[in-house]
Protein backbone atom coordinates (compact mmCIF):
# COMPACT_ATOMS: atom_id res chain seq x y z
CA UNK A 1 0.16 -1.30 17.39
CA UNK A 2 -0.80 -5.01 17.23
CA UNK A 3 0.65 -5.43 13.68
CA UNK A 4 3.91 -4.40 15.21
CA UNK A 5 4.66 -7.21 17.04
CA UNK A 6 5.28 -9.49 14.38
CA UNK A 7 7.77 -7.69 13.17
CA UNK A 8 9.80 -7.62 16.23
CA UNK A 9 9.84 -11.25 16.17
CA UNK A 10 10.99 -11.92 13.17
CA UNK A 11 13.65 -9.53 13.51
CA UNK A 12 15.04 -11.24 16.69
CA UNK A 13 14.69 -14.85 15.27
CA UNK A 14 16.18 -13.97 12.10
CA UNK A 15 19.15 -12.11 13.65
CA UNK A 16 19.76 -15.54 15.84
CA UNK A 17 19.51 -17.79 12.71
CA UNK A 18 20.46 -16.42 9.60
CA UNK A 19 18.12 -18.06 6.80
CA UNK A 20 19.76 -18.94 3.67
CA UNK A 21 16.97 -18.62 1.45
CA UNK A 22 14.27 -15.99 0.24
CA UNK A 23 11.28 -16.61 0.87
CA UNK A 24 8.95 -18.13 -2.09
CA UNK A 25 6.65 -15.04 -1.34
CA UNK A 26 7.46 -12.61 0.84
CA UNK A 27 4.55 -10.86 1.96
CA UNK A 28 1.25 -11.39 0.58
CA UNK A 29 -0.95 -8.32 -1.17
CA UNK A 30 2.61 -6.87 -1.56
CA UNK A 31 4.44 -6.26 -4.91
CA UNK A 32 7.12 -8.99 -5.64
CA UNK A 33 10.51 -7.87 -4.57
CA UNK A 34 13.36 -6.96 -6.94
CA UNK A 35 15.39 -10.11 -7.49
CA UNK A 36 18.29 -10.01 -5.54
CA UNK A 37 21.37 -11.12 -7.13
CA UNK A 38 23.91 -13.49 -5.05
CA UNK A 39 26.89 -15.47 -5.76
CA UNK A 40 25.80 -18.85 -5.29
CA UNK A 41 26.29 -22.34 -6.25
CA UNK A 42 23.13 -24.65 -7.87
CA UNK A 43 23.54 -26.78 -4.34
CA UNK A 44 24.26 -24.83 -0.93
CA UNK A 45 26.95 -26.76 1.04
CA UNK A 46 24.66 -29.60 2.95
CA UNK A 47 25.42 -30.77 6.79
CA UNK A 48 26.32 -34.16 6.35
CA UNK A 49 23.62 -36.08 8.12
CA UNK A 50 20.61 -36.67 8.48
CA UNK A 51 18.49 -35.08 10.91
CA UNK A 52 15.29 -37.11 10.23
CA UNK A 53 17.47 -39.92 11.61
CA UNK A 54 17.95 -38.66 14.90
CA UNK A 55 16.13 -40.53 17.91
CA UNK A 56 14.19 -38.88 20.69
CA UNK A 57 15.69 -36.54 22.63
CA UNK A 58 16.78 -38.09 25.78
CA UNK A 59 19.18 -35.35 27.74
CA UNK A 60 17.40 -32.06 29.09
CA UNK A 61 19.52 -29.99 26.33
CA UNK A 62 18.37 -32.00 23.72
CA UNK A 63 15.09 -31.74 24.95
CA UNK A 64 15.09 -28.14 25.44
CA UNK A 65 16.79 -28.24 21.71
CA UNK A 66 14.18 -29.67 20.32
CA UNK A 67 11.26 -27.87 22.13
CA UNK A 68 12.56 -24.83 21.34
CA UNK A 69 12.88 -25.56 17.76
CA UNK A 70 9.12 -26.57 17.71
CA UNK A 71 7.91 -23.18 19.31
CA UNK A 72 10.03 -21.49 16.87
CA UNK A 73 8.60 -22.96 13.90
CA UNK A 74 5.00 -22.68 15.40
CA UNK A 75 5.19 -18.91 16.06
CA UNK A 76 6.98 -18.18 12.88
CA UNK A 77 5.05 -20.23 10.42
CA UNK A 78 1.90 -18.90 12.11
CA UNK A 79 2.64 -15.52 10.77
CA UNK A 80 4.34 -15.65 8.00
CA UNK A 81 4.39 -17.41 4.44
CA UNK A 82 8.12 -19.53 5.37
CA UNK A 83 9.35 -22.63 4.69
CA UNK A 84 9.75 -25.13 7.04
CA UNK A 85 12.28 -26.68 5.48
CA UNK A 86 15.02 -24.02 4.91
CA UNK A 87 14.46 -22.85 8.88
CA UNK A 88 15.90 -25.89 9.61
CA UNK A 89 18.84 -25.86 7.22
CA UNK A 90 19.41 -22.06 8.10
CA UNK A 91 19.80 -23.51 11.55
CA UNK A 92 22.07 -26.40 10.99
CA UNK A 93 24.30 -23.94 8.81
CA UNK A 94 24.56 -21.62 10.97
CA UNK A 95 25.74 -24.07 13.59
CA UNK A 96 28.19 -25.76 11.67
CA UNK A 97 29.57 -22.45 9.87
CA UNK A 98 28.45 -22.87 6.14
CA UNK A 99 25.82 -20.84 4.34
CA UNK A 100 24.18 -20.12 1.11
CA UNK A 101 24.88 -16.41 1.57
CA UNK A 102 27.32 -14.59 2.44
CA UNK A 103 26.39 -12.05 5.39
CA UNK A 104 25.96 -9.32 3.34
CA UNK A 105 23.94 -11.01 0.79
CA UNK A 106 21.87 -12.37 3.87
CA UNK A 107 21.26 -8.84 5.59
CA UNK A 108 20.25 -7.72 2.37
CA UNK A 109 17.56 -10.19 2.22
CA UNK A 110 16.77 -9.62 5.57
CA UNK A 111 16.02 -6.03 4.87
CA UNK A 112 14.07 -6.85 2.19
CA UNK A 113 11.55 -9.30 3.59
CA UNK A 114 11.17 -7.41 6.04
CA UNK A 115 10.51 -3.96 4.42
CA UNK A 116 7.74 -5.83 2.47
CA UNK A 117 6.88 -7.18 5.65
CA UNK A 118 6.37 -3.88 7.01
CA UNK A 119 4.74 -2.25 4.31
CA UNK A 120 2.10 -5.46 4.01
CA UNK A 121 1.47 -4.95 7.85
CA UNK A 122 0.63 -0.77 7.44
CA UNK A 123 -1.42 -1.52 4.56
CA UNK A 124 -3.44 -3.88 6.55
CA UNK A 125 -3.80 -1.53 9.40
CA UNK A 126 -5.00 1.13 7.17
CA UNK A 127 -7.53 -1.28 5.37
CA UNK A 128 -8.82 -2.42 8.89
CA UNK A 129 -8.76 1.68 10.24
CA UNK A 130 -10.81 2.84 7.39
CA UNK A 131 -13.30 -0.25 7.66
CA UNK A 132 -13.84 0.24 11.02
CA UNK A 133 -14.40 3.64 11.03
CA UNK A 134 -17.04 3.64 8.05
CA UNK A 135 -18.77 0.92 9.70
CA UNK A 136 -19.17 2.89 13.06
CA UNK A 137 -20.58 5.87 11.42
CA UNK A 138 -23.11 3.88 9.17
CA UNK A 139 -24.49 2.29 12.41
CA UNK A 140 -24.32 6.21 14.13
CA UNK A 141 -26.08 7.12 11.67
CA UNK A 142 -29.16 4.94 11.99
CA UNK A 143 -28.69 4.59 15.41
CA UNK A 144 -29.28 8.50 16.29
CA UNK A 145 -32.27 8.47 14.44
CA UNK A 146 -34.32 5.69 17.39
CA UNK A 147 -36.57 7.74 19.00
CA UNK A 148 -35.09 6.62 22.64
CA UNK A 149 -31.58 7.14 21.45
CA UNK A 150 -30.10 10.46 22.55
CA UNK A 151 -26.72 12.17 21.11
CA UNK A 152 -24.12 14.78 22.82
CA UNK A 153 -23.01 17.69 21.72
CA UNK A 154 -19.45 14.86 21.49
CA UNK A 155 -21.60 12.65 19.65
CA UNK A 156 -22.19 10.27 22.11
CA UNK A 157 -25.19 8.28 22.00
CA UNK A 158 -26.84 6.98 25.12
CA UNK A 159 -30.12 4.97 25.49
CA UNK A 160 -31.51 5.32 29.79
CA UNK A 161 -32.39 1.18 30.41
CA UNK A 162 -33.55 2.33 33.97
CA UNK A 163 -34.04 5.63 35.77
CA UNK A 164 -32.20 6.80 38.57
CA UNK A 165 -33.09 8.49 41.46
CA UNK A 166 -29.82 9.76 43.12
CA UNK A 167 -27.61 11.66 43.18
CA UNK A 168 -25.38 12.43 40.04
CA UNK A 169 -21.64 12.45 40.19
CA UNK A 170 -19.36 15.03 38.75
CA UNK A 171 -15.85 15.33 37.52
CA UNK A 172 -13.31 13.92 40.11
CA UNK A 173 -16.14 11.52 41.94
CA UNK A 174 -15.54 8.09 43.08
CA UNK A 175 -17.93 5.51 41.22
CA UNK A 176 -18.90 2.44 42.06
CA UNK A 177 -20.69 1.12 38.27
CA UNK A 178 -21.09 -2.38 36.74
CA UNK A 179 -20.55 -2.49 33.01
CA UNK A 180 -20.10 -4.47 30.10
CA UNK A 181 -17.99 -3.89 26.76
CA UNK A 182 -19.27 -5.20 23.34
CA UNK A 183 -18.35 -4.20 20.04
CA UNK A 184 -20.64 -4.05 16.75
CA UNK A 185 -19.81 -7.89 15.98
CA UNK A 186 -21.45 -8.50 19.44
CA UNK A 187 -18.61 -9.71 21.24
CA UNK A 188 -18.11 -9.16 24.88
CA UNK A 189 -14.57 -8.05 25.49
CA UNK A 190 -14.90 -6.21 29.11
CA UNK A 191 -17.62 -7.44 31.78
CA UNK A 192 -17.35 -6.24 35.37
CA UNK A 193 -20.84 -8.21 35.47
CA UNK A 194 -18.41 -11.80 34.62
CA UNK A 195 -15.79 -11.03 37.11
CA UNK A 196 -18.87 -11.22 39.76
CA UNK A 197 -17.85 -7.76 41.59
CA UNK A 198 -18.93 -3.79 40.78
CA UNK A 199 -15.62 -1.52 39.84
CA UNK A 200 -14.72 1.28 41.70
CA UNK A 201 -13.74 3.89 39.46
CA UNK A 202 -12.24 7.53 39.91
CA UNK A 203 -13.87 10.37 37.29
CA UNK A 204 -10.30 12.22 37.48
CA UNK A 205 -8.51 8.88 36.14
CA UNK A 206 -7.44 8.18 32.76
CA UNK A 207 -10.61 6.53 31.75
CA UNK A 208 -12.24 5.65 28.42
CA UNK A 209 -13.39 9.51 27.13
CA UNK A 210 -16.88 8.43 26.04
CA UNK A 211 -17.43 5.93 29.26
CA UNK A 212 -16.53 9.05 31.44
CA UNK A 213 -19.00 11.39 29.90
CA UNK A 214 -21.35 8.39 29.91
CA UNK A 215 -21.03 8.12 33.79
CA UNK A 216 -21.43 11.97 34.43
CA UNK A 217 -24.60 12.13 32.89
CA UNK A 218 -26.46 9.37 34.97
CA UNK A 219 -28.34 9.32 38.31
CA UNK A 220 -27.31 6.49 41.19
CA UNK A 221 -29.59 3.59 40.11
CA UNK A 222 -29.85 4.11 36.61
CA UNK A 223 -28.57 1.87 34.16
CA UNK A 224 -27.40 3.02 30.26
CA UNK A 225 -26.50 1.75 27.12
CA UNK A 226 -24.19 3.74 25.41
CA UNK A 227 -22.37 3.87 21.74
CA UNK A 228 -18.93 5.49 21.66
CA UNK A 229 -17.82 7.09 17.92
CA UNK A 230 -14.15 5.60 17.96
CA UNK A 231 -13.16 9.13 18.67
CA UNK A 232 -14.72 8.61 21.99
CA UNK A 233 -13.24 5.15 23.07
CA UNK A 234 -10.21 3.79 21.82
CA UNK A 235 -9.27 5.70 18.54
CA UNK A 236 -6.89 4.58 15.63
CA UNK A 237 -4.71 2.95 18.10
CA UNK A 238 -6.71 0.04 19.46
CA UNK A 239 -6.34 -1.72 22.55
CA UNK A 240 -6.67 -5.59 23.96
CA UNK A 241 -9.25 -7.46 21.79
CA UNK A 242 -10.69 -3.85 20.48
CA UNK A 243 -9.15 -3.34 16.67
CA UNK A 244 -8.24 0.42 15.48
CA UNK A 245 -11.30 2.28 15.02
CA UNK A 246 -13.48 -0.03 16.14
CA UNK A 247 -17.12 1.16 17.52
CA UNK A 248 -17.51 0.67 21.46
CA UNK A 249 -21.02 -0.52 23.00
CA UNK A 250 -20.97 0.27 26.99
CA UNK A 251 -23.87 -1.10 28.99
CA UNK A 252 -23.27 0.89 32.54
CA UNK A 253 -25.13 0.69 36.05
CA UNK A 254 -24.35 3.40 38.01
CA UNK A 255 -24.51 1.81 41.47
CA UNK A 256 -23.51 4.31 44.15
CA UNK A 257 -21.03 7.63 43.95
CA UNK A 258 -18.46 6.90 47.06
């Protein structure tokens, strides 16, 4: 999902400013592409001045200009393995009409970097799935075997922190919990506890499947920690700050059923 992005934005940039080079490497871990052949002269035609020359920008176009061009080169150099240098000429030519390339030899490479892009981004989300997911069930594994640690019939795993007393809510109740989310690295990603105010939280919504079962097996009053198999939280697909696969660690107070 995440590794999806990137591509998007180098589609859109590219289709705005055609490049007139290939990139030295492509995409990194990725085979080297087939060399592409193009008619093209030792030099590619050169604006004819020189842009290192240019003074501040002093009109709100040029500043814009020139802001923009910054962001641009920020975002895209970020991500990929580019160079500087022939962005800015692939700019400048395409603003003054010449080229290295003609289009076709240009959507060609186009296609090109960005099927290796592609292909480098998929193989990375596979590498991180697969990581993820063997890392989660080593912990499991260990973690089942605590004598305070209990297990599902879902495989959830749930340690009580403090007893309740109340009642217990059931599918379709209103909640009223504190929580927090950590992952296995120990970073908080979700904290109803930091925002300074409980959540209320409807059983019949489309809520975490592992926090949901969590909740329905407490008492009002008690407090839990919980470990969610990635099949219980947010799967191969990820969310905000939580990577495919990745293990989930809810800490939950159930604080009153509404």
């Amino acid at each position: 999902m995440y590794f999806r992005n990137g591509i998007i934005l180098a589609i859109v940039f590219f289709s705005l400013f055609p490049s007139c080079s290939k990139p030295k490497e492509a995409v990194k871990k990725v085979e080297e592409p087939v060399e592409i052949e193009v008619s093209v002269t030792e030099a590619c035609p050169s604006v004819d001045f020189d842009i290192n020359a240019l003074p501040t920008p002093s009109t709100l176009a040029q500043k814009f200009s020139y802001v923009y061009g910054v962001q641009q080169a920020e975002n895209l150099l970020s991500l990929y393995d580019l160079d500087a240098q022939y962005i800015a000429k692939g700019v400048l030519d395409g603003a003054s009409g010449t080229g290295c390339f003609s289009h076709e030899e240009s959507q060609q490479i186009l296609t090109e970097y960005l099927t290796l892009l592609q292909a480098n981004n998929e193989a990375e989300f596979e590498r991180i799935k697969n990581e993820n997911l063997a890392a989660a069930e080593k912990f499991l594994a260990v973690n089942k075997e605590r004598n305070t640690v209990k297990t599902t019939d879902s495989g959830l795993q749930y340690e009580i922190l403090r007893e309740g007393k109340g009642r217990a809510p059931v599918d379709g109740s209103v909640v009223k919990v504190q929580y927090q989310l950590m992952l296995l690295s120990g970073e908080v990603v979700d904290s109803s506890y930091t925002r300074g105010e409980a959540s209320s939280l409807s059983l019949s919504s489309n809520l975490v499947p592992g926090f949901k079962e969590a909740v329905l097996l407490m008492k009002e009053g008690e407090k839990i920690r919980a470990w969610l198999n990635p099949s219980l939280g947010y799967g191969v697909n990820g969310a905000t700050k939580v990577k495919p696969n990745e293990l989930l660690i809810f800490d939950i107070e159930l604080i009153s059923i509404e």
